[in-house]
N, C-alpha and C. Protein backbone atom coordinates (compact mmCIF):
# COMPACT_ATOMS: atom_id res chain seq x y z
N UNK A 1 95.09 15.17 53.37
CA UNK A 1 96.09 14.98 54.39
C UNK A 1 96.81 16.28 54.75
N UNK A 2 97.22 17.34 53.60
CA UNK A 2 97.82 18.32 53.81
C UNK A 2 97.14 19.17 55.08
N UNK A 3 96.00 19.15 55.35
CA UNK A 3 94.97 19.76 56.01
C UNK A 3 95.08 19.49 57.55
N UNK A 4 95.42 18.34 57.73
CA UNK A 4 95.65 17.68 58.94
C UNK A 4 97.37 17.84 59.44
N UNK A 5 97.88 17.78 58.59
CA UNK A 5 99.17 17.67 58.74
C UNK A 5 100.17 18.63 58.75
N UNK A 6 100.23 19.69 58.14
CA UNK A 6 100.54 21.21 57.90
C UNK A 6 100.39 22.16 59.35
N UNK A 7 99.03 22.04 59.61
CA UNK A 7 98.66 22.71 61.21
C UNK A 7 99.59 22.35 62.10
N UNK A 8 99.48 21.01 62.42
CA UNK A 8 100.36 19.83 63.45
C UNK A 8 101.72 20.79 63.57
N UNK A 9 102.26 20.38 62.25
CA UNK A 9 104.02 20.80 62.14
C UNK A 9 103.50 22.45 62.23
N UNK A 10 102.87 23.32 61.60
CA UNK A 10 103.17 24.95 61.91
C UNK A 10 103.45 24.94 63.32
N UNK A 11 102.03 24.47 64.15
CA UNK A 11 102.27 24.62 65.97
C UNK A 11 103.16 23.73 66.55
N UNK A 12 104.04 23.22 66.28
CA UNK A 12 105.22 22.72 66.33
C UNK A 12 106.02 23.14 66.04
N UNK A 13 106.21 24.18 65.13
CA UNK A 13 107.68 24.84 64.43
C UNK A 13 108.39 24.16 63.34
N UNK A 14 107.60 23.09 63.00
CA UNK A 14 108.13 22.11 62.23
C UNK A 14 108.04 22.19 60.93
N UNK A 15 107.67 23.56 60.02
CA UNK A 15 107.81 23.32 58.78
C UNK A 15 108.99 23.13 58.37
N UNK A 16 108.45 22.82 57.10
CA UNK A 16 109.98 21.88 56.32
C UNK A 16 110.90 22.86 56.38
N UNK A 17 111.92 22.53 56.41
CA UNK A 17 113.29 23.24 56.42
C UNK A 17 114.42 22.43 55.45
N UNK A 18 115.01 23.21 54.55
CA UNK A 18 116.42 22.25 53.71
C UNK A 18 117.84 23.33 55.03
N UNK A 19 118.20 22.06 55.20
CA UNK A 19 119.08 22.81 55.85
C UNK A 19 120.59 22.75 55.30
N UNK A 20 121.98 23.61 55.82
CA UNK A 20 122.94 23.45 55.18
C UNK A 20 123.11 23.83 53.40
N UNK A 21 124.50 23.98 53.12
CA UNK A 21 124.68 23.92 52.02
C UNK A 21 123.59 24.43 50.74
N UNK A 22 122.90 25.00 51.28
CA UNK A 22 121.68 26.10 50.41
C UNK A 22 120.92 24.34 49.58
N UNK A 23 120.47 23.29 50.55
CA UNK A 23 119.91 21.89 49.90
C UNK A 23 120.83 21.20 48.75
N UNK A 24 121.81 21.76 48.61
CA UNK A 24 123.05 20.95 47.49
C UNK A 24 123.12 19.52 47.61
N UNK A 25 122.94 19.24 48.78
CA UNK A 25 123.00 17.55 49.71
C UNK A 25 123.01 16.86 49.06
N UNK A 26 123.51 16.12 47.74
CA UNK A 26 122.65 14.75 46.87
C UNK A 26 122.78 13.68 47.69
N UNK A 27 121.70 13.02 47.40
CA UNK A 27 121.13 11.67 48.13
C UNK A 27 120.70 10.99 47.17
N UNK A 28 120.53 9.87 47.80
CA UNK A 28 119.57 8.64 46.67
C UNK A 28 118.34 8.31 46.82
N UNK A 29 117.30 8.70 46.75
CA UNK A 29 116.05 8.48 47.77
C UNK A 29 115.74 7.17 46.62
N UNK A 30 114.74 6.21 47.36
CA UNK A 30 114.68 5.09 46.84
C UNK A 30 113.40 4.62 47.28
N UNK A 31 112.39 4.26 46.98
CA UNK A 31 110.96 4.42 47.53
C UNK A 31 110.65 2.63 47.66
N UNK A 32 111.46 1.53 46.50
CA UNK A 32 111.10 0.62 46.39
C UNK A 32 112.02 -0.63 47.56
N UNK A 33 112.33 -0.21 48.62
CA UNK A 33 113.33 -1.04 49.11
C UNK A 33 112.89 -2.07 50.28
N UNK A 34 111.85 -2.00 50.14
CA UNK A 34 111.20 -3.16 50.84
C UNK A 34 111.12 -4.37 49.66
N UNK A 35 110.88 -3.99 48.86
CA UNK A 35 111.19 -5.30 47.11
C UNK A 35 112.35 -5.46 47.58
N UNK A 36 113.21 -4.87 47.56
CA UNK A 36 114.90 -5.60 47.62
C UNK A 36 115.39 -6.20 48.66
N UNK A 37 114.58 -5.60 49.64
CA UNK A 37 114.74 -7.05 51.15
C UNK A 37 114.01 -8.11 50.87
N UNK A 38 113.03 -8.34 49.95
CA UNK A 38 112.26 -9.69 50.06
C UNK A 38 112.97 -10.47 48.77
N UNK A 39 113.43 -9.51 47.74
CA UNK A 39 114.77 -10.42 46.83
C UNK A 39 115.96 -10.75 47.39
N UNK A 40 116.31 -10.25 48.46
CA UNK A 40 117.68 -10.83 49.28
C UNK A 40 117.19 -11.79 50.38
N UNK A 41 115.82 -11.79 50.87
CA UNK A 41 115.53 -12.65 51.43
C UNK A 41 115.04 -14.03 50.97
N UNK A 42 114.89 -13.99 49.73
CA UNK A 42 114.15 -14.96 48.96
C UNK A 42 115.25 -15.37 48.01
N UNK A 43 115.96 -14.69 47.60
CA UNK A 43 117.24 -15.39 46.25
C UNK A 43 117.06 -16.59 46.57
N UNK A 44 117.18 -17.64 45.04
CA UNK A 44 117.61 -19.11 45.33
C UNK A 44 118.63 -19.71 44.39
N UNK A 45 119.78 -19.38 44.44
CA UNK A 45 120.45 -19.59 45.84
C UNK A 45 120.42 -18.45 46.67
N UNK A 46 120.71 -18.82 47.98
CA UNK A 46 120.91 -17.19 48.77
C UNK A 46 122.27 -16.87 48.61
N UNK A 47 122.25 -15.25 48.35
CA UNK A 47 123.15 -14.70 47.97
C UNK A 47 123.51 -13.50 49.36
N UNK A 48 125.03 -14.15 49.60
CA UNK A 48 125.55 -13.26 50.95
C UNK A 48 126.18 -12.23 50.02
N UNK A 49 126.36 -11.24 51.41
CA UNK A 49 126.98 -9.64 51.39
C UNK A 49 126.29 -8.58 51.86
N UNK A 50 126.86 -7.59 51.47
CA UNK A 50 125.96 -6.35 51.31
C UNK A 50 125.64 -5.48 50.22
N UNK A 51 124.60 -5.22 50.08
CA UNK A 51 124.12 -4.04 48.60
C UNK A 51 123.50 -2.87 49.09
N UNK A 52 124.27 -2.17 47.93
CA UNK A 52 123.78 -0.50 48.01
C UNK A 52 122.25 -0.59 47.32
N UNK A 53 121.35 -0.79 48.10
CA UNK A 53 119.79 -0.32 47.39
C UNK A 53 119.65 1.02 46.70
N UNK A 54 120.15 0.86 45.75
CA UNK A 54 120.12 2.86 45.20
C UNK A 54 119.30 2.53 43.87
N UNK A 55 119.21 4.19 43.51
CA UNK A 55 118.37 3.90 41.91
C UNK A 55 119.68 4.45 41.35
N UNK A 56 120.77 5.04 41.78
CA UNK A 56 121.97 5.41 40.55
C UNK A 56 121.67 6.61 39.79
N UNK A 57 120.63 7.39 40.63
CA UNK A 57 120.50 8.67 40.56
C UNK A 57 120.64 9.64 41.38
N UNK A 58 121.64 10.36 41.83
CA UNK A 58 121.08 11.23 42.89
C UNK A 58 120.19 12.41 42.78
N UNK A 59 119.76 12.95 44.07
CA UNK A 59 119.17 13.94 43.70
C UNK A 59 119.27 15.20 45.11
N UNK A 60 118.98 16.38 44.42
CA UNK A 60 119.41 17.27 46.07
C UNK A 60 118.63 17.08 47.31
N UNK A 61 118.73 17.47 48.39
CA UNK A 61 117.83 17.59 48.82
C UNK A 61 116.76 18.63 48.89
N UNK A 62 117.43 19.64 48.53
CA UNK A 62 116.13 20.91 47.81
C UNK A 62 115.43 20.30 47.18
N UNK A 63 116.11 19.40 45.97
CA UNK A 63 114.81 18.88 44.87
C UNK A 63 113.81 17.59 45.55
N UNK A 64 114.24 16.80 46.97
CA UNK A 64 113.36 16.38 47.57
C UNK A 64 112.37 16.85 48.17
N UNK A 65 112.84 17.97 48.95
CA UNK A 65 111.55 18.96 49.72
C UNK A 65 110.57 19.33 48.79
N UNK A 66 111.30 20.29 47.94
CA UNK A 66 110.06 20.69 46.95
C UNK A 66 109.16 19.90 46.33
N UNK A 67 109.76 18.52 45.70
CA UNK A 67 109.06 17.67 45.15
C UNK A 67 108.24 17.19 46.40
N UNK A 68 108.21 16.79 47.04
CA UNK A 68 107.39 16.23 48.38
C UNK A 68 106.71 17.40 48.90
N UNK A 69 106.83 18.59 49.07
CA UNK A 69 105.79 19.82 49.07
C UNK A 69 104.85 20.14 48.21
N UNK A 70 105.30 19.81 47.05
CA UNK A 70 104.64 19.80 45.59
C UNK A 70 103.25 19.03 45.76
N UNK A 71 103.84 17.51 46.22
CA UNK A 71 102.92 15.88 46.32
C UNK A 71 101.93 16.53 47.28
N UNK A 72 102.08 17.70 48.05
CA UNK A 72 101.08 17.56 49.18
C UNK A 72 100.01 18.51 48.87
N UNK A 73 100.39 19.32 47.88
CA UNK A 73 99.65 20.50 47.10
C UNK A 73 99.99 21.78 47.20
N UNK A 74 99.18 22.16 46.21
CA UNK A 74 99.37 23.85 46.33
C UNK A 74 99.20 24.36 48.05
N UNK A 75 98.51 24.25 48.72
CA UNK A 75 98.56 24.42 50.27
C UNK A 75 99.71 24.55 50.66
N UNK A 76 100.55 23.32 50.67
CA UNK A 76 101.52 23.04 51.23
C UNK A 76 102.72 23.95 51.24
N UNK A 77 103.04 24.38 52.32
CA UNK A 77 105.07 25.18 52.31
C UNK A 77 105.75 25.04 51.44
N UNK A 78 106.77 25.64 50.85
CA UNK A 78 107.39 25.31 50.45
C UNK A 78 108.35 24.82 51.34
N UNK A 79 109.63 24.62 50.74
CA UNK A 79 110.90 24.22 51.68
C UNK A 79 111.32 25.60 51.67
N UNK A 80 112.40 25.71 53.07
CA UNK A 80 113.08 27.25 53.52
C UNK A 80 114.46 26.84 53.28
N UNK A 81 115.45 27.02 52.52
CA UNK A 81 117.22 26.99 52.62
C UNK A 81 117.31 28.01 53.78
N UNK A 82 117.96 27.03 55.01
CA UNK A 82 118.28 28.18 56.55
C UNK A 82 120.02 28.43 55.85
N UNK A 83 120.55 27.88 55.64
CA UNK A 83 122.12 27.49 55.34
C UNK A 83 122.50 27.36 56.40
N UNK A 84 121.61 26.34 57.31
CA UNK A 84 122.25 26.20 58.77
C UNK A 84 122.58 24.89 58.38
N UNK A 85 123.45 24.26 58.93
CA UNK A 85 124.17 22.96 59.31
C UNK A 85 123.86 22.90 60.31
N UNK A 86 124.45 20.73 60.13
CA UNK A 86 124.11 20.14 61.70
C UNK A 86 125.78 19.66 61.59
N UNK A 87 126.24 19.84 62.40
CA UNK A 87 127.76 19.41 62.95
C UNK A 87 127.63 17.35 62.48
N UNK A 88 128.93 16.88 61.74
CA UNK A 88 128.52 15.33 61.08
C UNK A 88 127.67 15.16 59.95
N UNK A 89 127.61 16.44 59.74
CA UNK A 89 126.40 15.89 58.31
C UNK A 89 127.06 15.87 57.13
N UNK A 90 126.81 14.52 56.57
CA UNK A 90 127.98 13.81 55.26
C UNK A 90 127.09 15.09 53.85
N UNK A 91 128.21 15.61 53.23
CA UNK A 91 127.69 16.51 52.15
C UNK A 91 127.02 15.60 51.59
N UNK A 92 127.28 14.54 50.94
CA UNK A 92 127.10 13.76 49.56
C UNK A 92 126.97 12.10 49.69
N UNK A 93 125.75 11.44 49.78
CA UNK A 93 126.03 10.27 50.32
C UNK A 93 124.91 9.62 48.81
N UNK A 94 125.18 8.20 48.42
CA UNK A 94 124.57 8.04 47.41
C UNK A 94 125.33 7.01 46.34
N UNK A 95 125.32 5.87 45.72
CA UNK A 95 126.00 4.65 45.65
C UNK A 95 125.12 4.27 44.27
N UNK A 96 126.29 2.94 44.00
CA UNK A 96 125.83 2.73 42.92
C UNK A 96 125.41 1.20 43.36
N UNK A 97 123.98 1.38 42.33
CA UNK A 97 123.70 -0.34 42.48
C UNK A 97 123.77 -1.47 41.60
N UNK A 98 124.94 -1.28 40.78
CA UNK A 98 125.25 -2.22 40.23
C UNK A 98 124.89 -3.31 40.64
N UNK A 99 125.77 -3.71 42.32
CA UNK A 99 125.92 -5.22 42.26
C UNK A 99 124.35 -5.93 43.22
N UNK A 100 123.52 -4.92 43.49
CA UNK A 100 122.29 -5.52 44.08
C UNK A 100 121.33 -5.84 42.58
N UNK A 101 121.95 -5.52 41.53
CA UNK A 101 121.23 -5.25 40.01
C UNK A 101 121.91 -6.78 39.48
N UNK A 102 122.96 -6.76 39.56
CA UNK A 102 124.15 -8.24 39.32
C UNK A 102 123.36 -9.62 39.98
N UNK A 103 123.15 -8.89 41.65
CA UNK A 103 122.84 -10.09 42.43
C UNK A 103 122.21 -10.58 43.03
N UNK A 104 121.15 -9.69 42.89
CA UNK A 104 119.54 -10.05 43.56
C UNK A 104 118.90 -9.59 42.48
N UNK A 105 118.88 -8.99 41.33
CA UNK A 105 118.34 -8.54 40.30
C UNK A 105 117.39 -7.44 41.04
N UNK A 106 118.03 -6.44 41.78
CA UNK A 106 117.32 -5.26 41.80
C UNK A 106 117.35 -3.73 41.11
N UNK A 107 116.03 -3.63 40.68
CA UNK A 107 116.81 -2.06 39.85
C UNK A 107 115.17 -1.44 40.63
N UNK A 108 115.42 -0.07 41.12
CA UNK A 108 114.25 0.71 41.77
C UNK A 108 113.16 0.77 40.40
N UNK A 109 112.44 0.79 40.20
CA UNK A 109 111.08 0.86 39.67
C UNK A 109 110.01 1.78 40.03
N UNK A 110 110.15 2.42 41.18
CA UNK A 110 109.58 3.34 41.21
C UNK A 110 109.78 4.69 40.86
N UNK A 111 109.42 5.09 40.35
CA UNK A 111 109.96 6.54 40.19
C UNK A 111 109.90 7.89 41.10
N UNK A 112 110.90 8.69 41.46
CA UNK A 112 111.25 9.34 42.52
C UNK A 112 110.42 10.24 43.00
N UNK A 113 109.52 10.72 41.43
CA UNK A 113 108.31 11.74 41.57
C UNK A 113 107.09 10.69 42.25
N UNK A 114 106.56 9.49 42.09
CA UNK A 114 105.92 8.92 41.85
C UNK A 114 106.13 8.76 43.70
N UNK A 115 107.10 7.89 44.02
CA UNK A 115 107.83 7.73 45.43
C UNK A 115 107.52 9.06 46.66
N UNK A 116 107.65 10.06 46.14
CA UNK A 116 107.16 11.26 46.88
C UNK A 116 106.10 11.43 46.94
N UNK A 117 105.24 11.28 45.84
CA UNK A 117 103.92 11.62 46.00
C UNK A 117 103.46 9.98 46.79
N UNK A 118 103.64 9.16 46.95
CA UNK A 118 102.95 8.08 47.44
C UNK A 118 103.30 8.48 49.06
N UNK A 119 104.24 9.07 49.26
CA UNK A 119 104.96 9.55 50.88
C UNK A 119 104.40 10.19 51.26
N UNK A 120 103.79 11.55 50.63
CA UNK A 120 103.00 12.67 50.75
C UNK A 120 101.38 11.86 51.25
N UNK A 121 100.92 11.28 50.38
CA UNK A 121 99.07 10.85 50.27
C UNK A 121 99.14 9.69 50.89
N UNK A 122 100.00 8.70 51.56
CA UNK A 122 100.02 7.54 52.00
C UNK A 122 99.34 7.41 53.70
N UNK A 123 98.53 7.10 54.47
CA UNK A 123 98.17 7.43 55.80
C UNK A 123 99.22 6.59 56.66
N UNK A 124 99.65 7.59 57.91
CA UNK A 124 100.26 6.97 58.42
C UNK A 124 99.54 5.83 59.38
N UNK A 125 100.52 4.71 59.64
CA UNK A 125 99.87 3.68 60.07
C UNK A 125 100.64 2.88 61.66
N UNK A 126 99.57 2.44 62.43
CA UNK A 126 100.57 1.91 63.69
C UNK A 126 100.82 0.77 63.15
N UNK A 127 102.29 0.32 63.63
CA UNK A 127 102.37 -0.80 63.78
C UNK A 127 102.09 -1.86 64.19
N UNK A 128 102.28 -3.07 63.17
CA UNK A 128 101.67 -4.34 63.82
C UNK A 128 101.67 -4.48 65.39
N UNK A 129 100.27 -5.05 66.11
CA UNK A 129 100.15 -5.23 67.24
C UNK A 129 100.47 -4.22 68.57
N UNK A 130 101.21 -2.97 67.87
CA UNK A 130 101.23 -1.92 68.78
C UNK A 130 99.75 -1.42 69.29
N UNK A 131 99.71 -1.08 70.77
CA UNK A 131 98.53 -0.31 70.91
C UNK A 131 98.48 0.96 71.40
N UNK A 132 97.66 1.48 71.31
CA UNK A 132 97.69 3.23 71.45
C UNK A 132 97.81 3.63 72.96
């Protein structure tokens, strides 16, 4: 995939970039959250509100790029720190999931390395009934 995909984004200008804050950014990346819509859709009883789908780890976003550059291979870019900002961009966003763990019994299961690399090698796909 790297092979196909790398070219695309160079002649585009689109290699990866961490932008801002030299990638400090923590986030929650969460790979399994399609499971936790079909446990909030399925609870019996159904259980109202809202839940933070998190794994209760954060992580930077430097350590996302790289790890997801990593998944695509040695080929692949690394990530660039521009220390450019985008005007609105929340430093630190990232939650705890206690109560989706309490109340739909969700805890992420995938693991974050594991989650990247499935992002990286996964083909992208059209959507149902869309046509080209």
């Amino acid at each position: 995939m790297p092979d196909v995909v790398l070219p695309v984004l160079n002649e585009a200008g689109a290699l990866p970039r961490v932008l801002g804050r030299m990638g400090r950014q923590l986030r929650d990346f969460v790979h399994d959250v399609a499971r936790a819509k079909v446990l909030a859709l399925t609870t019996d009883p159904p259980v109202m509100g809202a839940f933070n789908i998190a794994s209760g780890t954060p992580r930077t976003v430097l350590q996302m790029a790289e790890t997801l550059a990593g998944a695509f291979g040695p080929a692949a870019p690394g990530p660039v720190v521009t220390g450019e900002y985008r005007l609105g961009d929340v430093r630190h966003v990232f939650a705890s999931p206690a109560l989706a763990r309490e109340r739909l019994g969700f805890e992420a299961r995938v693991a974050f390395e594991s989650g990247m690399r499935e992002l990286a090698r996964t083909p992208l796909r059209e959507a149902a009934g869309r046509t080209a």
